[in-house]
Protein backbone atom coordinates (compact mmCIF):
# COMPACT_ATOMS: atom_id res chain seq x y z
CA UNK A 1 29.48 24.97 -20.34
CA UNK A 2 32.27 22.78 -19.20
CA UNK A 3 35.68 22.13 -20.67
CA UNK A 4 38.09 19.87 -19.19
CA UNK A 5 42.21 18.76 -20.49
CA UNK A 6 41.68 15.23 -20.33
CA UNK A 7 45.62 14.49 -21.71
CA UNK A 8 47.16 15.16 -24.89
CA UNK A 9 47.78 12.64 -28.16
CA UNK A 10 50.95 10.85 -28.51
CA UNK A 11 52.24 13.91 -31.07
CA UNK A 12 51.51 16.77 -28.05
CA UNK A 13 48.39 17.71 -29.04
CA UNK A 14 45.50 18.55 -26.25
CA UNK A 15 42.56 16.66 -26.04
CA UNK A 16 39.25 18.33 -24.20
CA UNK A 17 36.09 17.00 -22.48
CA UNK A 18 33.36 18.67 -23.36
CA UNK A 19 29.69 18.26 -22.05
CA UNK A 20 26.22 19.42 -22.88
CA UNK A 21 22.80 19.22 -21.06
CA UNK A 22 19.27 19.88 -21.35
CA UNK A 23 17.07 21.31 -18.65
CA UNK A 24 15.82 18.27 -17.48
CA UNK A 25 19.47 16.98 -16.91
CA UNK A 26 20.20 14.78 -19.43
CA UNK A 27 24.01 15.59 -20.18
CA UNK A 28 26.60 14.36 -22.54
CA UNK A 29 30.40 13.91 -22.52
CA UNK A 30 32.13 14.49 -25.89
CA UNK A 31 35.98 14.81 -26.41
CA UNK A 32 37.55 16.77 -29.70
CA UNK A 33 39.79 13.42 -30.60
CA UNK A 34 37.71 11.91 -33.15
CA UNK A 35 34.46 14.12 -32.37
CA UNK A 36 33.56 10.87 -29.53
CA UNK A 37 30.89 10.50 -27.39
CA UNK A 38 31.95 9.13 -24.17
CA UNK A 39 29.32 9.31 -21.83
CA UNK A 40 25.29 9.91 -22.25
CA UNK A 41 23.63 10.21 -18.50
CA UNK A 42 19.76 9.59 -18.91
CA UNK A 43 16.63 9.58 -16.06
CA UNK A 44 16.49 6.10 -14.60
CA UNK A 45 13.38 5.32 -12.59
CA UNK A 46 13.35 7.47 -8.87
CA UNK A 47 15.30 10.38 -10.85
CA UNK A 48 18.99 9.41 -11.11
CA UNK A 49 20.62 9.51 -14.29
CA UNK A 50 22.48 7.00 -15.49
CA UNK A 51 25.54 6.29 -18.57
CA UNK A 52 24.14 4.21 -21.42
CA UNK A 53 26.81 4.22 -23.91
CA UNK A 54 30.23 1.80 -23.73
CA UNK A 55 33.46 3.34 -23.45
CA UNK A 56 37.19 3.01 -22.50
CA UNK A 57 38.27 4.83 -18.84
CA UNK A 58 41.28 6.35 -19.95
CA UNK A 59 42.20 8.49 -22.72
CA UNK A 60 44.44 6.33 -24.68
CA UNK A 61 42.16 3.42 -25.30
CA UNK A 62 40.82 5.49 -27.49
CA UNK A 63 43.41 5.87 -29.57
CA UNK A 64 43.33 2.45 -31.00
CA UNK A 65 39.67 1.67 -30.32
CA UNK A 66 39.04 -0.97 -32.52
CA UNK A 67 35.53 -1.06 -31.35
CA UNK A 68 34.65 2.57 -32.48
CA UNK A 69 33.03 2.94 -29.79
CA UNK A 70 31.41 6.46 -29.67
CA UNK A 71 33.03 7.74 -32.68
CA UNK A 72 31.90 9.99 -35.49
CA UNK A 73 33.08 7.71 -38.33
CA UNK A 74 33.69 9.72 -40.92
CA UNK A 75 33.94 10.50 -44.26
CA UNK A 76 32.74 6.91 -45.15
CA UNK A 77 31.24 4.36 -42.80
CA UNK A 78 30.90 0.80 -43.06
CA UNK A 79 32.15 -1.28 -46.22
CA UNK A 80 33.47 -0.76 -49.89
CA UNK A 81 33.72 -3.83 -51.91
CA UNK A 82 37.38 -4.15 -53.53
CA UNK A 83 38.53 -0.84 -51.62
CA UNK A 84 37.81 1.08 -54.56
CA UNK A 85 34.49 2.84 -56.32
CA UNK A 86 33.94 4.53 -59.93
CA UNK A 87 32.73 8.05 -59.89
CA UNK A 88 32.18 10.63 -62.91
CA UNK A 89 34.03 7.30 -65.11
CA UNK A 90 37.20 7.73 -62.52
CA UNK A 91 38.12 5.04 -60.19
CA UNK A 92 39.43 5.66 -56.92
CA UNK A 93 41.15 3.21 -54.56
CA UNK A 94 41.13 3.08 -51.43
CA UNK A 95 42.89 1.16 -48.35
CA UNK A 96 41.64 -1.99 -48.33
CA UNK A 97 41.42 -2.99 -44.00
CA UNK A 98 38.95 -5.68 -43.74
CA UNK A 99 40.28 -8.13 -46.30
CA UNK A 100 39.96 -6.75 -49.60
CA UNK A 101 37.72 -4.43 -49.05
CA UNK A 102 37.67 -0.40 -47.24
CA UNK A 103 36.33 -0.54 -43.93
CA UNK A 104 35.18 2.87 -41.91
CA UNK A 105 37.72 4.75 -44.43
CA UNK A 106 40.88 3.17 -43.69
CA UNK A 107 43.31 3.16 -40.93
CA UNK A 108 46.79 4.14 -42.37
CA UNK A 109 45.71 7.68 -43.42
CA UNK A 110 44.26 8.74 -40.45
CA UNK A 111 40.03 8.56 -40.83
CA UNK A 112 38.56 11.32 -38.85
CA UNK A 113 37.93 9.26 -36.35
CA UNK A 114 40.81 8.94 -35.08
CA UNK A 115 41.95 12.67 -35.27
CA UNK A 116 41.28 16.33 -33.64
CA UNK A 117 38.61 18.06 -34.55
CA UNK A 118 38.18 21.93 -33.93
CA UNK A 119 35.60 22.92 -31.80
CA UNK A 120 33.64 26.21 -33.12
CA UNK A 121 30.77 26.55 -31.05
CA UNK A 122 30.24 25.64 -27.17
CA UNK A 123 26.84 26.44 -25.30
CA UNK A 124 25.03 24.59 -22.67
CA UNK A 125 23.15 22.56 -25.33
CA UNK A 126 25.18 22.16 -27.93
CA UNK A 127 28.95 21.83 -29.53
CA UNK A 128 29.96 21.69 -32.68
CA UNK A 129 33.32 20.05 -34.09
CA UNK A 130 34.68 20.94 -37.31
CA UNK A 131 37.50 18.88 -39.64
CA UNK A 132 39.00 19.11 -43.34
CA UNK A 133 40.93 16.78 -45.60
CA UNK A 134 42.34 17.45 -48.73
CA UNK A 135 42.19 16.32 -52.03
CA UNK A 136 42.19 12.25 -52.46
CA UNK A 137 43.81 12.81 -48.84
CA UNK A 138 42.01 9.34 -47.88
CA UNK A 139 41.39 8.34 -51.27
CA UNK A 140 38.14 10.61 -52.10
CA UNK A 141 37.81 13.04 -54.71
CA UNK A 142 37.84 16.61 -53.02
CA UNK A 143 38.85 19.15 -50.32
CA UNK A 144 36.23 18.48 -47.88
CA UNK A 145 34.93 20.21 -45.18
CA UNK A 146 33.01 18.20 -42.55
CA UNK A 147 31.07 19.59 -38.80
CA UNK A 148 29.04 16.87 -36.35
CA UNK A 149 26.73 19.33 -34.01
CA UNK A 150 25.93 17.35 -31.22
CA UNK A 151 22.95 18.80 -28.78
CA UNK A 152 20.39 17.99 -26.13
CA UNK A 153 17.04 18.90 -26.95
CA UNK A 154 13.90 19.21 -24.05
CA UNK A 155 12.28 16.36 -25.11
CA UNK A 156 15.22 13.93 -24.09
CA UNK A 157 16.75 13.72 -27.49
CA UNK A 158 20.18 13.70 -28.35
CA UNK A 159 20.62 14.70 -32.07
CA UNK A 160 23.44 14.47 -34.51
CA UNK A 161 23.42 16.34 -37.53
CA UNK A 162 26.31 16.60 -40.02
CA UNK A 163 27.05 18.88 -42.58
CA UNK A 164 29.60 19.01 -45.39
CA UNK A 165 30.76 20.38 -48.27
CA UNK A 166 33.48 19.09 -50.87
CA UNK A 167 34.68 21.08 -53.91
CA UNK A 168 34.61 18.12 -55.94
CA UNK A 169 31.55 15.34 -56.68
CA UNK A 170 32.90 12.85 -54.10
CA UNK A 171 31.04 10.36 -51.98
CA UNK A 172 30.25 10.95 -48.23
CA UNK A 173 28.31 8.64 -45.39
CA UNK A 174 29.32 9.31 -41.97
CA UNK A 175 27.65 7.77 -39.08
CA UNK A 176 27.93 7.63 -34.95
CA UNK A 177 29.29 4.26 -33.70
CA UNK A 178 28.02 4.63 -30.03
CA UNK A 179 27.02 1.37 -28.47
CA UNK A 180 23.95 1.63 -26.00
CA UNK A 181 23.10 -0.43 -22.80
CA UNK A 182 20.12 0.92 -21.52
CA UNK A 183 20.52 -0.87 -18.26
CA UNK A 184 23.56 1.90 -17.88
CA UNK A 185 26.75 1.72 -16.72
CA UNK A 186 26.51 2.64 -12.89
CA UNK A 187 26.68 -0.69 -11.20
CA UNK A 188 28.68 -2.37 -14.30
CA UNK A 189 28.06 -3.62 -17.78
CA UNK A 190 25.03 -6.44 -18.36
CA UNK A 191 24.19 -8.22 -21.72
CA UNK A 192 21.64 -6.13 -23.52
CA UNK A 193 19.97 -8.80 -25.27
CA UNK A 194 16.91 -9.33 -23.00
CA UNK A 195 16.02 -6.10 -24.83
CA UNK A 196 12.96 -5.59 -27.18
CA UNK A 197 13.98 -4.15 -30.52
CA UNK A 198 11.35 -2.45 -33.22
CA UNK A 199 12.76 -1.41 -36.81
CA UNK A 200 10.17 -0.09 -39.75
CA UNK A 201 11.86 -2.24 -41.91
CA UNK A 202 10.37 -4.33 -44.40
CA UNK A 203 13.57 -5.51 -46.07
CA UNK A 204 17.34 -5.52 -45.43
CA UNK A 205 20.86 -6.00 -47.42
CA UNK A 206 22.20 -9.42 -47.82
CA UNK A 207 26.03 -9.66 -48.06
CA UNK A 208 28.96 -12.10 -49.34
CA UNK A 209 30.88 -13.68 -46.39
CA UNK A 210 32.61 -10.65 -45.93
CA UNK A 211 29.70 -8.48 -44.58
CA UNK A 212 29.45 -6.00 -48.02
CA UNK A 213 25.79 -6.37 -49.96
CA UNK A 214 25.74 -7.67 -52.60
CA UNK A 215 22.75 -5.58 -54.06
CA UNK A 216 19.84 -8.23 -53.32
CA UNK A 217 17.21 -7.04 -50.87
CA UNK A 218 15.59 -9.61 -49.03
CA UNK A 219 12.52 -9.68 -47.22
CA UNK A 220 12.49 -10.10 -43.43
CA UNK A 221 9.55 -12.13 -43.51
CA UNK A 222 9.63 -15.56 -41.64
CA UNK A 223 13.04 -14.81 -40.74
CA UNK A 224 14.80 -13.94 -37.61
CA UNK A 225 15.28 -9.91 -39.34
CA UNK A 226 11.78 -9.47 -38.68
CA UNK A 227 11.31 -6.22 -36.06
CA UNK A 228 8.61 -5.34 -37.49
CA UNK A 229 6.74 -6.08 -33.87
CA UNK A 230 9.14 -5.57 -31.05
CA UNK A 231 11.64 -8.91 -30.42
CA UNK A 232 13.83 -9.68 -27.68
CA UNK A 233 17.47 -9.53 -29.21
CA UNK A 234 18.46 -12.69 -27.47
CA UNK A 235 15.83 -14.93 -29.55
CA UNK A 236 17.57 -15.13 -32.69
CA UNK A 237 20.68 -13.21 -31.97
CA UNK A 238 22.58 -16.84 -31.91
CA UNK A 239 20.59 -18.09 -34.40
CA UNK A 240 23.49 -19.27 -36.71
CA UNK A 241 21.83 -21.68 -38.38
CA UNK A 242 20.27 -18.69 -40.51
CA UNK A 243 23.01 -17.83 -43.01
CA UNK A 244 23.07 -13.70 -42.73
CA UNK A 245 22.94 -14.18 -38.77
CA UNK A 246 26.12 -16.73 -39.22
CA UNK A 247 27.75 -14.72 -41.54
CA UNK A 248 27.71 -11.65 -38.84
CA UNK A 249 27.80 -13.73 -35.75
CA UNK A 250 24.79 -12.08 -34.81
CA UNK A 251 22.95 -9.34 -35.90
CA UNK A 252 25.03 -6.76 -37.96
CA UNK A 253 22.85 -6.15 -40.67
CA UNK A 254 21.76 -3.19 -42.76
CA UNK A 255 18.09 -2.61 -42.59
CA UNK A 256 16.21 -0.93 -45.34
CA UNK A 257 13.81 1.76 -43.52
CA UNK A 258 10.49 1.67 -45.28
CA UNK A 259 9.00 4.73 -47.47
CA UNK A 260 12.12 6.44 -47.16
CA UNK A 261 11.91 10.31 -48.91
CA UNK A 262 14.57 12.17 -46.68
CA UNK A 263 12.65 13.22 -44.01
CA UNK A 264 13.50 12.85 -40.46
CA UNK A 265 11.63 10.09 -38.70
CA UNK A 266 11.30 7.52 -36.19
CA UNK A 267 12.72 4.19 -37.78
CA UNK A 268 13.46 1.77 -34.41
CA UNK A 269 13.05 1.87 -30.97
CA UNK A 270 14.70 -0.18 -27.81
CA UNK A 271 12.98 -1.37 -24.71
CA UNK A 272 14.86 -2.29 -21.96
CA UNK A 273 12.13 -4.52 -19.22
CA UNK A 274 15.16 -4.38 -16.16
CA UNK A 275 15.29 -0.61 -16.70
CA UNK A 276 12.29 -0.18 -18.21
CA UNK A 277 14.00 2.44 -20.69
CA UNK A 278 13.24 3.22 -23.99
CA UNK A 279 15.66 4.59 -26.50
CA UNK A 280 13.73 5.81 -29.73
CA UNK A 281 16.29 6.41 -33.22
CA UNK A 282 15.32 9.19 -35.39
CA UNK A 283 17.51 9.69 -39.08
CA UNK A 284 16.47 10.94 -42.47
CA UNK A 285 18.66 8.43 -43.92
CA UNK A 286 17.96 5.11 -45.86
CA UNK A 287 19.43 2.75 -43.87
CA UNK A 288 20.62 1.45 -40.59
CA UNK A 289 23.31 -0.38 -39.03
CA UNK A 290 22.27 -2.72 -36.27
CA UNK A 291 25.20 -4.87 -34.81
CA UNK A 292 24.99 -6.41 -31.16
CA UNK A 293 28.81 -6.14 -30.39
CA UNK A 294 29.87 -9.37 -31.80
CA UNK A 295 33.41 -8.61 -31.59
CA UNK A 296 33.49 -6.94 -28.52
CA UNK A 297 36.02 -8.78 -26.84
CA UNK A 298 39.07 -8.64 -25.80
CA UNK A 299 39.28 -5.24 -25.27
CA UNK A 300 40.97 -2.64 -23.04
CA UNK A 301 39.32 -1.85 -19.57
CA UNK A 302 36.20 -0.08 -19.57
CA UNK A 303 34.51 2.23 -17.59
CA UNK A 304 34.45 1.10 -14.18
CA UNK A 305 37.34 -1.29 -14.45
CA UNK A 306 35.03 -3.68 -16.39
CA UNK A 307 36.31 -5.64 -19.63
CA UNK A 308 33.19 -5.25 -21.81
CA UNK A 309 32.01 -8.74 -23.23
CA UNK A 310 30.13 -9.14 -26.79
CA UNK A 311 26.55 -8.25 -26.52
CA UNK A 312 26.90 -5.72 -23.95
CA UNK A 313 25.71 -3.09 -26.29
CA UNK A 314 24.16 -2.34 -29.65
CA UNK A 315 25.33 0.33 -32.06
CA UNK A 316 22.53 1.81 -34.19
CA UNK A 317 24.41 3.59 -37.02
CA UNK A 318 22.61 5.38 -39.18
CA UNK A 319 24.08 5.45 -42.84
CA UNK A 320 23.84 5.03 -46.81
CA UNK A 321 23.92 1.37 -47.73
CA UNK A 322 26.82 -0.11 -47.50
CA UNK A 323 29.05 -0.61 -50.50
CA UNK A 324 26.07 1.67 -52.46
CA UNK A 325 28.28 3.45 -54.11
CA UNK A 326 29.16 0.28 -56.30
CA UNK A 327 25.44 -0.87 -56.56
CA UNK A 328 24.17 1.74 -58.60
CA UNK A 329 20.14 0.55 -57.60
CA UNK A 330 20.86 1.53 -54.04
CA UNK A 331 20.29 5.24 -52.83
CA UNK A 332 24.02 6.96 -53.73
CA UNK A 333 25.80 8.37 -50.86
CA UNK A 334 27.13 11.18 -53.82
CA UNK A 335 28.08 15.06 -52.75
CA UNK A 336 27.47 17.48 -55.40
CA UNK A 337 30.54 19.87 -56.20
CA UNK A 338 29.70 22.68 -53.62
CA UNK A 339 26.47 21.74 -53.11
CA UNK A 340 26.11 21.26 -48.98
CA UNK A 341 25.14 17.96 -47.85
CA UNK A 342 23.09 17.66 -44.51
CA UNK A 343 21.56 14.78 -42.28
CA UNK A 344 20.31 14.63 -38.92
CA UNK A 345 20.00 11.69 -36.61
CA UNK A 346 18.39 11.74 -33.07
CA UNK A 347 18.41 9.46 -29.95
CA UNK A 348 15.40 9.73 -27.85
CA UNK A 349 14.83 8.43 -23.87
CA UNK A 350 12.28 7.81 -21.71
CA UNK A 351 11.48 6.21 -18.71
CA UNK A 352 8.00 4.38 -17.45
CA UNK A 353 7.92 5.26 -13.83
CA UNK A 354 5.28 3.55 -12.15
């Protein structure tokens, strides 16, 4: 196990690096500010191991990280038309940070994102963080308390699963913002979008102009959402004469995983030909998140001194729907007074050595 003072937040507090490995040597880099995963070392070809998620080189980056990169976004990801939702007939407002409407919680009352989590267990494998909030503390019903286990399983996979547990009914959908690049990180940052992409996804969200769905499903067929066979990303990525692709500039798009019933399953994969790594995504959860890194730049520097560009990496963020909580035909994102709530997502890798 391996613990490491990386600085401290601008109030005094200490922030740790943590990492993780499997026996093969797959290894992780996690920090306690904001639960974060800042570095994921997989087997390239000839046995090296290489970084395949974005992120800033120094500590206080990540303190305003637009990007989210690596970050356990928590207690609600992605959007909330009008900032505001109706549960058990009360309405609850929120902060409204993307227009009118709640975006990853808020920013004004700290999200947990963008705070210290406790760590409560450490092995070689595996660490767990653990954060609570109070009462309507960001605008939800309900003490909650919230851990993100992160660990590194045999078979190459690095799983998330998150547990919770409010004393209230109150709403909960958190989700991990890493952004991939499964050409790595060693030599520098390269567009991603000569990579294949597969999603079991017959269907997927369609939104206003504001990116929130409006509660229409649409079909990907004929249309550049189709993954249903595996697509290079840069064949329709700019396709903006396609109205959801133009409305996202580029793909950021809720997909609807097919025959979901809560069980935890392969829903997409990623094929990188320079590499020639795969990246398989595992959830038990309805939906998920694809955006290409539209708004990626200007940022701070990034690991090895390199400004990161958009389309150098693609978040997969598992989730609820977004805005489901105010389309009552969606699958509800709804915690149960003291009833736990669990999911599990997973990041597999491979490599074809020849």
């Amino acid at each position: 196990m391996e613990k490491i003072l990386w600085g401290q937040t601008p109030d005094g507090v200490d922030v740790y690096k943590y990492k993780i490995k499997n026996s093969n040597g797959m290894n992780a880099t996690l920090m306690n500010y904001g639960a974060d995963l800042l570095e994921l070392f997989v087997q390239a070809r000839g046995g090296d191991f290489e970084d395949v998620v974005l992120g800033f080189k120094d500590l206080e980056s990540y303190y305003d990280n637009d990007p989210c990169f690596g970050c356990s976004v928590a207690p609600y990801a992605n959007r909330i038309k009008n900032a505001s939702f109706t549960l058990n007939d009360v309405t609850y407002k929120l902060e409204a940070n993307a227009g009118n409407n709640c975006h990853h919680s808020g920013t004004k009352v700290i999200p947990f994102h963008h705070r210290i989590w406790e760590v409560t267990e450490h092995t070689e494998n595996r660490i767990t963080f653990h954060i609570e909030s109070k009462d309507l503390e960001l605008g939800f019903p309900g003490n909650l308390k919230c851990d993100v286990t992160y660990s590194i399983d045999d078979d190459n996979m690095l799983n998330i699963e998150y547990k919770a547990i409010s004393d209230k009914d109150t709403i909960f959908n958190p989700t991990n913002h890493s952004y991939f690049n499964l050409s790595g990180f060693n030599a520098g940052s390269r567009s991603l979008l000569q990579s294949s992409l597969w999603i079991d996804a017959d269907s997927f969200t369609l939104t206003d102009n504001n990116s929130v769905p409006t509660g229409e499903i649409a079909s990907v067929s004929d249309t550049p959402m189709d993954f249903r066979e595996p697509q290079a990303l840069i064949k329709n990525v700019d396709n903006f004469d396609y109205e959801p692709i133009k409305i996202g500039k580029g793909y950021d798009h809720n997909f609807v995983i097919n025959n979901w019933d809560g069980s935890f399953k392969k829903v997409a994969s990623l094929y990188d030909p320079r590499s020639f790594k795969t990246m398989e995504i595992f959830t038990d959860l309805p939906g998920l998140q694809v955006y290409t890194g539209n708004y990626l730049s200007p940022n701070p520097i990034g690991k090895g001194n390199y400004a990161f560009h958009p389309r150098d990496g693609v978040a997969f963020e598992t989730q609820y729907f977004p805005n489901a909580i105010n389309i009552p035909s969606f699958p509800q994102p709804i915690i149960k007074a003291n009833e736990e709530y669990y999911s599990k997502t997973g990041y597999r890798f491979s490599v074809l050595d020849f």
